[in-house]
PDB file of N, CA and C in Angstrom:
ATOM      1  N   UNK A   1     -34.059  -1.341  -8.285  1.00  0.00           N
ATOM      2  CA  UNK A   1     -33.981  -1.603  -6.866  1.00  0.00           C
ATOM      3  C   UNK A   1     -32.663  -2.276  -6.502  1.00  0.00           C
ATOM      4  N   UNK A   2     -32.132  -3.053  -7.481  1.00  0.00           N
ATOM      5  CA  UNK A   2     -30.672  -3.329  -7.235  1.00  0.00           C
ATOM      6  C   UNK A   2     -29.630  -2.901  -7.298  1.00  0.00           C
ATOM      7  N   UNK A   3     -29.748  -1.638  -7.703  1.00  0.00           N
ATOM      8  CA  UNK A   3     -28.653  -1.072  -7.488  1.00  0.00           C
ATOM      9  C   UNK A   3     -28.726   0.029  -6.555  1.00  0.00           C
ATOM     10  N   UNK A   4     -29.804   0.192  -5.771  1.00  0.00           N
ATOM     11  CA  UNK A   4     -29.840   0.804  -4.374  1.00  0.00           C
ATOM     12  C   UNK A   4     -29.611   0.071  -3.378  1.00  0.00           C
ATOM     13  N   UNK A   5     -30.178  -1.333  -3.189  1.00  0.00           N
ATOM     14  CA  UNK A   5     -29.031  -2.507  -2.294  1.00  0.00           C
ATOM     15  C   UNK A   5     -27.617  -2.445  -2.724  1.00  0.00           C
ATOM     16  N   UNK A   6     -27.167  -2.205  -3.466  1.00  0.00           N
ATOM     17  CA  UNK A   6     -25.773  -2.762  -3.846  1.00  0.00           C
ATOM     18  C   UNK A   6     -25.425  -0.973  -3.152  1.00  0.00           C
ATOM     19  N   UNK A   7     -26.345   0.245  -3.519  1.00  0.00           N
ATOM     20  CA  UNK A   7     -25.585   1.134  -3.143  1.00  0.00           C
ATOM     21  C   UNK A   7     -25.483   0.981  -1.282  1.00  0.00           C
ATOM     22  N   UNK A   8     -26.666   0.761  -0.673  1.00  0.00           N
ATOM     23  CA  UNK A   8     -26.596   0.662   0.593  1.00  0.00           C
ATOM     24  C   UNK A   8     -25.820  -0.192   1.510  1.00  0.00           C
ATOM     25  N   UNK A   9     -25.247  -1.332   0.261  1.00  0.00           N
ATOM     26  CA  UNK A   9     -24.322  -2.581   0.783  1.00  0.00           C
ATOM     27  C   UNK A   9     -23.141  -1.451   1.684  1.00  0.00           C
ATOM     28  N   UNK A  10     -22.572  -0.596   0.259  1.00  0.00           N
ATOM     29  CA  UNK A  10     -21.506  -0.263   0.644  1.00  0.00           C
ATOM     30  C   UNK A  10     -21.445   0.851   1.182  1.00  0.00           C
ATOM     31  N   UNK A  11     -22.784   1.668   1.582  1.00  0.00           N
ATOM     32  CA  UNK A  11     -22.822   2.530   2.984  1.00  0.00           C
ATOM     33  C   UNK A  11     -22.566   1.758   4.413  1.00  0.00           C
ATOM     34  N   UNK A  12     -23.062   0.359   4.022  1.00  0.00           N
ATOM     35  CA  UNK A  12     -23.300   0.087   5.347  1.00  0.00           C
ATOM     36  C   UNK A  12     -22.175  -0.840   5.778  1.00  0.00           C
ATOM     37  N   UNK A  13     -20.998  -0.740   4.720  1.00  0.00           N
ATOM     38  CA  UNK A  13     -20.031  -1.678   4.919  1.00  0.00           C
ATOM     39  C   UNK A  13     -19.172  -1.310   6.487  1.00  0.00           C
ATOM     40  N   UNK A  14     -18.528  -2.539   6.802  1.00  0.00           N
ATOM     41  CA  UNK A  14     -17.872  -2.807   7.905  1.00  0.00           C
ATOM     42  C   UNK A  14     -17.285  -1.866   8.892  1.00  0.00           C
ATOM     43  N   UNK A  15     -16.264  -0.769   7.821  1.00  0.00           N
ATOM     44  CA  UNK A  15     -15.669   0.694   8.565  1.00  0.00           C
ATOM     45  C   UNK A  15     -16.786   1.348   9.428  1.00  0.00           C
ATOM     46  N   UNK A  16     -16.714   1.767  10.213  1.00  0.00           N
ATOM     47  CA  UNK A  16     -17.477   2.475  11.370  1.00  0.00           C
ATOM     48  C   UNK A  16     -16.973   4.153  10.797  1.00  0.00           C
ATOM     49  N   UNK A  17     -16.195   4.381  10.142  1.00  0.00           N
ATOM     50  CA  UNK A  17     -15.914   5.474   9.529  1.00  0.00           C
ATOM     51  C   UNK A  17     -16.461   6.065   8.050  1.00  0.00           C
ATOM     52  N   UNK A  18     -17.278   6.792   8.256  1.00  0.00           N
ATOM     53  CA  UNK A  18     -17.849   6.791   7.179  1.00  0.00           C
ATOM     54  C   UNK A  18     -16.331   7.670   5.992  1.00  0.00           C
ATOM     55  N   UNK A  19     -16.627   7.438   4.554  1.00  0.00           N
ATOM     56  CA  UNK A  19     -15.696   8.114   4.020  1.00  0.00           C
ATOM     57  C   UNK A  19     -16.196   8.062   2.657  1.00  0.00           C
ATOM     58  N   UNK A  20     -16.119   9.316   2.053  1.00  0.00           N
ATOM     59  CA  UNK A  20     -16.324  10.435   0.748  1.00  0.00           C
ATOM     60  C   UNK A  20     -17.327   9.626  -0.275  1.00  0.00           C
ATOM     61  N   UNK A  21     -16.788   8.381  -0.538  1.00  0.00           N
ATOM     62  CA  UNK A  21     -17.645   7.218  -1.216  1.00  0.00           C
ATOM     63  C   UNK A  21     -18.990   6.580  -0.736  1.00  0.00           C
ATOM     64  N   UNK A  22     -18.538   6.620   0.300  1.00  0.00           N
ATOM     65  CA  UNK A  22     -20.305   5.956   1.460  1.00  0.00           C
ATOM     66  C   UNK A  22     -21.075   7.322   0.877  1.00  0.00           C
ATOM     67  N   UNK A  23     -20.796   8.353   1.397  1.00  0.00           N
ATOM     68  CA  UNK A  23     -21.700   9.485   1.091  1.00  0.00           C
ATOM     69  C   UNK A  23     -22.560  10.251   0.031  1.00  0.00           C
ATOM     70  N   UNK A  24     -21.284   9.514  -1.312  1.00  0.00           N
ATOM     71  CA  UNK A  24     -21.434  10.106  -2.198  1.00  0.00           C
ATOM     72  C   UNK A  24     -22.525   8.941  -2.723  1.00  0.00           C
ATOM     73  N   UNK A  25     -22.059   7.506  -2.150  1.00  0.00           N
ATOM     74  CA  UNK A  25     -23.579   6.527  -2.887  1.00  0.00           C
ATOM     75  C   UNK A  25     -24.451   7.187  -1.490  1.00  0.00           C
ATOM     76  N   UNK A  26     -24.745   6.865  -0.623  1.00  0.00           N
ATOM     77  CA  UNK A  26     -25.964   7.589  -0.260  1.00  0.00           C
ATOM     78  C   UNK A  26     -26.514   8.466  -0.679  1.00  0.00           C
ATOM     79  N   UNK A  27     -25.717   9.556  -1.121  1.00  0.00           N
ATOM     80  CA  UNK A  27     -26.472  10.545  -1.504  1.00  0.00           C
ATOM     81  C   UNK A  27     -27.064  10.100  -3.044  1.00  0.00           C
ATOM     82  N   UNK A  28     -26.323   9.233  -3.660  1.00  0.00           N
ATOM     83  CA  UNK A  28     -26.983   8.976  -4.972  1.00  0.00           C
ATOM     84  C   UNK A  28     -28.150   8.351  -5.045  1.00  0.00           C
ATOM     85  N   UNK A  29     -28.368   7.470  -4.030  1.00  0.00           N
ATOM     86  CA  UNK A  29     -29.527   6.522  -3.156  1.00  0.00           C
ATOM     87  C   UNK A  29     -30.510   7.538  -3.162  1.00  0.00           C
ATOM     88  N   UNK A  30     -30.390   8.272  -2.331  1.00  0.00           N
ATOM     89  CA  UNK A  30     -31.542   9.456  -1.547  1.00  0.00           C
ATOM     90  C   UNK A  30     -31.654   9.775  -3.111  1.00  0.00           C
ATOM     91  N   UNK A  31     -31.285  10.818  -4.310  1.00  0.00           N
ATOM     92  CA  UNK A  31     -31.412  11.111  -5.411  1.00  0.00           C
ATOM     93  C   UNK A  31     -32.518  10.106  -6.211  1.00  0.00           C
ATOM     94  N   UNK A  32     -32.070   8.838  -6.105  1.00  0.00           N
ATOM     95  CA  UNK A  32     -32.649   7.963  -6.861  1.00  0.00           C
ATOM     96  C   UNK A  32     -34.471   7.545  -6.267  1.00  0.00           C
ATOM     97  N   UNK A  33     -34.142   7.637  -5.105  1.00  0.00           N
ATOM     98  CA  UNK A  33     -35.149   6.922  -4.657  1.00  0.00           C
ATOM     99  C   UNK A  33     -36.528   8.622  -4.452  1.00  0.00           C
ATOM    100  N   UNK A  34     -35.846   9.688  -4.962  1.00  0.00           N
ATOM    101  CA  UNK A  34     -36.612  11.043  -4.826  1.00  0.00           C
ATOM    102  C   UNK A  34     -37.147  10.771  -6.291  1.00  0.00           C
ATOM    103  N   UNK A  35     -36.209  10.409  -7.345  1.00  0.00           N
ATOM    104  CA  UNK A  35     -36.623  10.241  -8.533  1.00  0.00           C
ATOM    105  C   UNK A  35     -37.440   9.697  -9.119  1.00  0.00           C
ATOM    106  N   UNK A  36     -37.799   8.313  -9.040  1.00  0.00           N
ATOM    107  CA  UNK A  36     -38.315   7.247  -8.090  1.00  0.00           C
ATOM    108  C   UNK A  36     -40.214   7.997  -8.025  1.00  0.00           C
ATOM    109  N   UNK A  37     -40.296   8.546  -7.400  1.00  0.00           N
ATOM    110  CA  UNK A  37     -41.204   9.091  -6.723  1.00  0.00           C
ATOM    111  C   UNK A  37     -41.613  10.247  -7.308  1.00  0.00           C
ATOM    112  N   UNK A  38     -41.143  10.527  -8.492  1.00  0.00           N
ATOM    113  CA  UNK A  38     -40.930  11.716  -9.025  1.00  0.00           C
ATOM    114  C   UNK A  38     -41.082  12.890  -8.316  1.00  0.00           C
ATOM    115  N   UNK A  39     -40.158  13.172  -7.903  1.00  0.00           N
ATOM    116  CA  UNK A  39     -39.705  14.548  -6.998  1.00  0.00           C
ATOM    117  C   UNK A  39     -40.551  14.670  -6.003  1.00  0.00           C
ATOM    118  N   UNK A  40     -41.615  13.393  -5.672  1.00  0.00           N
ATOM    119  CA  UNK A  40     -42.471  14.192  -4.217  1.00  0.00           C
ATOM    120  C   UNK A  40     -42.007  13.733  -3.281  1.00  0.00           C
ATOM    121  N   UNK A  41     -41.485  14.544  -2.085  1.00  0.00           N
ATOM    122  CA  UNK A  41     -40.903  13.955  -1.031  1.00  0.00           C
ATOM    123  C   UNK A  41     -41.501  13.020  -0.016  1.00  0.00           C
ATOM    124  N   UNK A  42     -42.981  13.421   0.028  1.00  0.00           N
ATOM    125  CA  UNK A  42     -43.998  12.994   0.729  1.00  0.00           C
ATOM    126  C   UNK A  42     -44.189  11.230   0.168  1.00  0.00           C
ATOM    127  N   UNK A  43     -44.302  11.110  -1.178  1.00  0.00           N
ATOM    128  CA  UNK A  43     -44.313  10.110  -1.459  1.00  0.00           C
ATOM    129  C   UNK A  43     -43.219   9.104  -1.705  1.00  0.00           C
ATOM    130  N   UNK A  44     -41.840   9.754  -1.465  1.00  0.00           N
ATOM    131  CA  UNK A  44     -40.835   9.004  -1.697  1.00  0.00           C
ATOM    132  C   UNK A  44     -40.526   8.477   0.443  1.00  0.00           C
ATOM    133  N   UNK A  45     -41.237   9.281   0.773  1.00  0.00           N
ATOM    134  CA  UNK A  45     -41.168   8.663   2.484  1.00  0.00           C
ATOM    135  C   UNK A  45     -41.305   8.044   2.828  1.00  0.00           C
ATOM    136  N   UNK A  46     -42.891   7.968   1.948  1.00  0.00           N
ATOM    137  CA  UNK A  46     -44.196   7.049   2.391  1.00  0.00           C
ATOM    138  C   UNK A  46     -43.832   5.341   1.810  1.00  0.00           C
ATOM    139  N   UNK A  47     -43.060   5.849   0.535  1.00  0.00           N
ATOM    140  CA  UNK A  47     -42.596   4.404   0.056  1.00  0.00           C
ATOM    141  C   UNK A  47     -41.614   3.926   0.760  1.00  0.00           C
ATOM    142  N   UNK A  48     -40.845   4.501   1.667  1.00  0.00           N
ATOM    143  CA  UNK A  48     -39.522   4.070   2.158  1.00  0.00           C
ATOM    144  C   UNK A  48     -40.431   3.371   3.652  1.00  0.00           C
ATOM    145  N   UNK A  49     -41.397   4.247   3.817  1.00  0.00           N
ATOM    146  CA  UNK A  49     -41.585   3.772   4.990  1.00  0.00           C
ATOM    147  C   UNK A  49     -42.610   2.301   4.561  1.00  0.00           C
ATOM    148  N   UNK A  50     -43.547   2.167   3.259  1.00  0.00           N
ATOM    149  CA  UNK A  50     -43.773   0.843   3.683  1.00  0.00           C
ATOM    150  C   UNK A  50     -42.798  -0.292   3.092  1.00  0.00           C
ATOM    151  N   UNK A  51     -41.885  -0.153   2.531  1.00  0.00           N
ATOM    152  CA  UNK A  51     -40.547  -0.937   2.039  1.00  0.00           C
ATOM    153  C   UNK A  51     -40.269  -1.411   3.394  1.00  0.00           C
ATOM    154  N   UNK A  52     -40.131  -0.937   4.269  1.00  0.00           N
ATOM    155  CA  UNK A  52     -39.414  -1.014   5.904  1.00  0.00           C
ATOM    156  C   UNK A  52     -40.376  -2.078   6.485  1.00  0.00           C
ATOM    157  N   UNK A  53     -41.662  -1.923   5.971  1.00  0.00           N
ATOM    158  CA  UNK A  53     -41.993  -2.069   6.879  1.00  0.00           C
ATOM    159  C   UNK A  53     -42.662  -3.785   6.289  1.00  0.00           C
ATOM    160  N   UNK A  54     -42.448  -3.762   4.487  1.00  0.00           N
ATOM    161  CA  UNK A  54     -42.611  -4.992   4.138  1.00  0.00           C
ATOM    162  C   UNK A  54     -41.095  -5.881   4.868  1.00  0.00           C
ATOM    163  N   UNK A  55     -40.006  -5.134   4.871  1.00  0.00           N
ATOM    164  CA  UNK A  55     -39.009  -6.026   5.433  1.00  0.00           C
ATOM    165  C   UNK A  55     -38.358  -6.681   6.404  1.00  0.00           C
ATOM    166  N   UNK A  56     -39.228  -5.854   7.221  1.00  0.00           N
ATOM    167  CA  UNK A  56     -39.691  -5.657   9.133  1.00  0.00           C
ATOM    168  C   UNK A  56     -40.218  -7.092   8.930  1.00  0.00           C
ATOM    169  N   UNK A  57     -41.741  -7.216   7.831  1.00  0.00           N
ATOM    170  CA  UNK A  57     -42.422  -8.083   8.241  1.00  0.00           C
ATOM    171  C   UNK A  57     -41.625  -9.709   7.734  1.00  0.00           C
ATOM    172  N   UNK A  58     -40.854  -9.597   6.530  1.00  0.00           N
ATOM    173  CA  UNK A  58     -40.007 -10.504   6.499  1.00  0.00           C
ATOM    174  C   UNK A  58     -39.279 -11.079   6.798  1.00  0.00           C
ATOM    175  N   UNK A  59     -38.426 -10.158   7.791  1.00  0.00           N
ATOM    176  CA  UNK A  59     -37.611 -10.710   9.045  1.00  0.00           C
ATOM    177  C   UNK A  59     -38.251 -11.456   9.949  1.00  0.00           C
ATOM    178  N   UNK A  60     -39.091 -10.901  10.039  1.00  0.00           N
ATOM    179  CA  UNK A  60     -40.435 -11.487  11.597  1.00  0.00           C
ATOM    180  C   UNK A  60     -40.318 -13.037  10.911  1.00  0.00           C
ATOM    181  N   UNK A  61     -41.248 -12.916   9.920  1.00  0.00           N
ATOM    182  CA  UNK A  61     -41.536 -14.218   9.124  1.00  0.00           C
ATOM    183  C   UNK A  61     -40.120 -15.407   9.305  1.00  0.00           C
ATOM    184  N   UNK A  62     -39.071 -14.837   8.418  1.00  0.00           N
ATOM    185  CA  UNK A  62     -37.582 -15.751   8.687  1.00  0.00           C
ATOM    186  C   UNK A  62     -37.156 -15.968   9.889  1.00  0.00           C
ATOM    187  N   UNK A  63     -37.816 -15.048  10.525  1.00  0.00           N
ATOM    188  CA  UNK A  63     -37.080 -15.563  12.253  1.00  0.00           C
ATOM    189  C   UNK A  63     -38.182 -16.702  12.823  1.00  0.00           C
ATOM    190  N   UNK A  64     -39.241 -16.215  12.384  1.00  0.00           N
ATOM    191  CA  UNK A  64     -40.468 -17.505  12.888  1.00  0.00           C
ATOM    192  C   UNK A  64     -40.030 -19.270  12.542  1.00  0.00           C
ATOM    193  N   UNK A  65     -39.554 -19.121  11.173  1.00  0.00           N
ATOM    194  CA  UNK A  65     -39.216 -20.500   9.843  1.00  0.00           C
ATOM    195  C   UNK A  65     -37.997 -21.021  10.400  1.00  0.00           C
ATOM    196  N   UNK A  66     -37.260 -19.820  11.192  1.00  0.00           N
ATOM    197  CA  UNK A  66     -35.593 -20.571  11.839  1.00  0.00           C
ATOM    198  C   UNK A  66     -36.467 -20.935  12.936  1.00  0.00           C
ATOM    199  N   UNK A  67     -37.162 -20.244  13.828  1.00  0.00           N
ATOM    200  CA  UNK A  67     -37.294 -21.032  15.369  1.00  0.00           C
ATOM    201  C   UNK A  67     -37.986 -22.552  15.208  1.00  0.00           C
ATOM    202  N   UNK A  68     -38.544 -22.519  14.098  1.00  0.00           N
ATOM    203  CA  UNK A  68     -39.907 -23.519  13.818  1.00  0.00           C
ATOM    204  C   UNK A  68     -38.922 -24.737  13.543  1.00  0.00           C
ATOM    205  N   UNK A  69     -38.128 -24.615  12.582  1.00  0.00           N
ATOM    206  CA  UNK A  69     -36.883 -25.574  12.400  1.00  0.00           C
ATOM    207  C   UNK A  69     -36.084 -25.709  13.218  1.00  0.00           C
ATOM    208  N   UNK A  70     -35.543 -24.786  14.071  1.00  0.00           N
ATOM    209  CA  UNK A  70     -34.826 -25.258  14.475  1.00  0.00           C
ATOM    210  C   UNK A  70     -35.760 -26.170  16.106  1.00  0.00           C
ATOM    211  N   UNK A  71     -36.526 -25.885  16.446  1.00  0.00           N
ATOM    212  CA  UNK A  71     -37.256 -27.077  17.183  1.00  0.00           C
ATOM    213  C   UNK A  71     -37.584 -28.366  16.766  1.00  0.00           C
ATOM    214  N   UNK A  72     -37.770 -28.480  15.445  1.00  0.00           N
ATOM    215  CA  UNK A  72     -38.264 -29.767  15.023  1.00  0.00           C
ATOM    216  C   UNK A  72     -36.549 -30.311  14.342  1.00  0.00           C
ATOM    217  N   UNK A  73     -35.778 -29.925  14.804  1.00  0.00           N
ATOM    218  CA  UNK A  73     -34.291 -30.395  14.576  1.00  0.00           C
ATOM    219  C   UNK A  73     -34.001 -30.130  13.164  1.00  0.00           C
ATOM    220  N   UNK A  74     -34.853 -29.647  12.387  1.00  0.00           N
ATOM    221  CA  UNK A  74     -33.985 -29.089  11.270  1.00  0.00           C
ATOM    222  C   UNK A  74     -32.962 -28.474  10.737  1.00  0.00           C
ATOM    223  N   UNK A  75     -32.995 -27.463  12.054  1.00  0.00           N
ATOM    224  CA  UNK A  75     -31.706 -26.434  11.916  1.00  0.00           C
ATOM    225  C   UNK A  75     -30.949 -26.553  13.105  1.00  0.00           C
ATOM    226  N   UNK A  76     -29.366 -26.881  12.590  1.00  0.00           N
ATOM    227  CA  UNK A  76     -28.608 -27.309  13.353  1.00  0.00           C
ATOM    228  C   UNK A  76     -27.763 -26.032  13.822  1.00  0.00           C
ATOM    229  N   UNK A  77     -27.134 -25.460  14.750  1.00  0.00           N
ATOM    230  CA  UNK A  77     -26.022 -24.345  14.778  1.00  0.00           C
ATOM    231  C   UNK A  77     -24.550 -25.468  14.235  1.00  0.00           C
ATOM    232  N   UNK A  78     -23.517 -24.617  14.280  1.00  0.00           N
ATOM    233  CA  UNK A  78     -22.251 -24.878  14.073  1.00  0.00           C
ATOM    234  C   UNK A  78     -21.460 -26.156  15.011  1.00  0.00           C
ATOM    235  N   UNK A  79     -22.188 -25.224  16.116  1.00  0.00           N
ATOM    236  CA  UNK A  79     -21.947 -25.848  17.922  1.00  0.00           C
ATOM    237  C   UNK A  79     -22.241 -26.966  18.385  1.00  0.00           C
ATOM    238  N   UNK A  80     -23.135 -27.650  17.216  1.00  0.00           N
ATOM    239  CA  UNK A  80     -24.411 -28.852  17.729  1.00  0.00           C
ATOM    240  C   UNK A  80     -23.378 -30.420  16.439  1.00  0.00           C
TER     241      UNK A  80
END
């Protein structure tokens, strides 16, 4: 799994231009994660889609733990 973050790091890096390397790890990504699943597409979906949707729920969660802190003055901005 870490080396499909590390591949998606650098799809999703900064350039707004995609170029030959982004594509070629995506496409190695998509490969891996079919593999993964052993060749069923159906099930390599289904995993992508609840991966998303465990990380959906983790965000939710970290955004809850910043608001919660940062009301009870725990979390300070830069600005403060």
């Amino acid at each position: 799994m870490a080396a499909s973050r590390s591949t998606w790091n650098s799809v999703t890096s900064s350039s707004s231009q995609p170029n030959e390397q982004d594509a070629d790890g995506l496409e190695a990504a998509v490969d891996q994660a079919i593999a993964v699943c052993g060749g069923d597409m159906r099930s390599t979906i289904r995993a992508l889609i609840v991966a998303n949707e465990f990380l959906e729920s983790e965000v939710s969660e970290l955004i809850k733990a910043i608001s919660h802190a940062y009301v009870r003055g725990r979390f300070h901005t830069y600005s403060s």
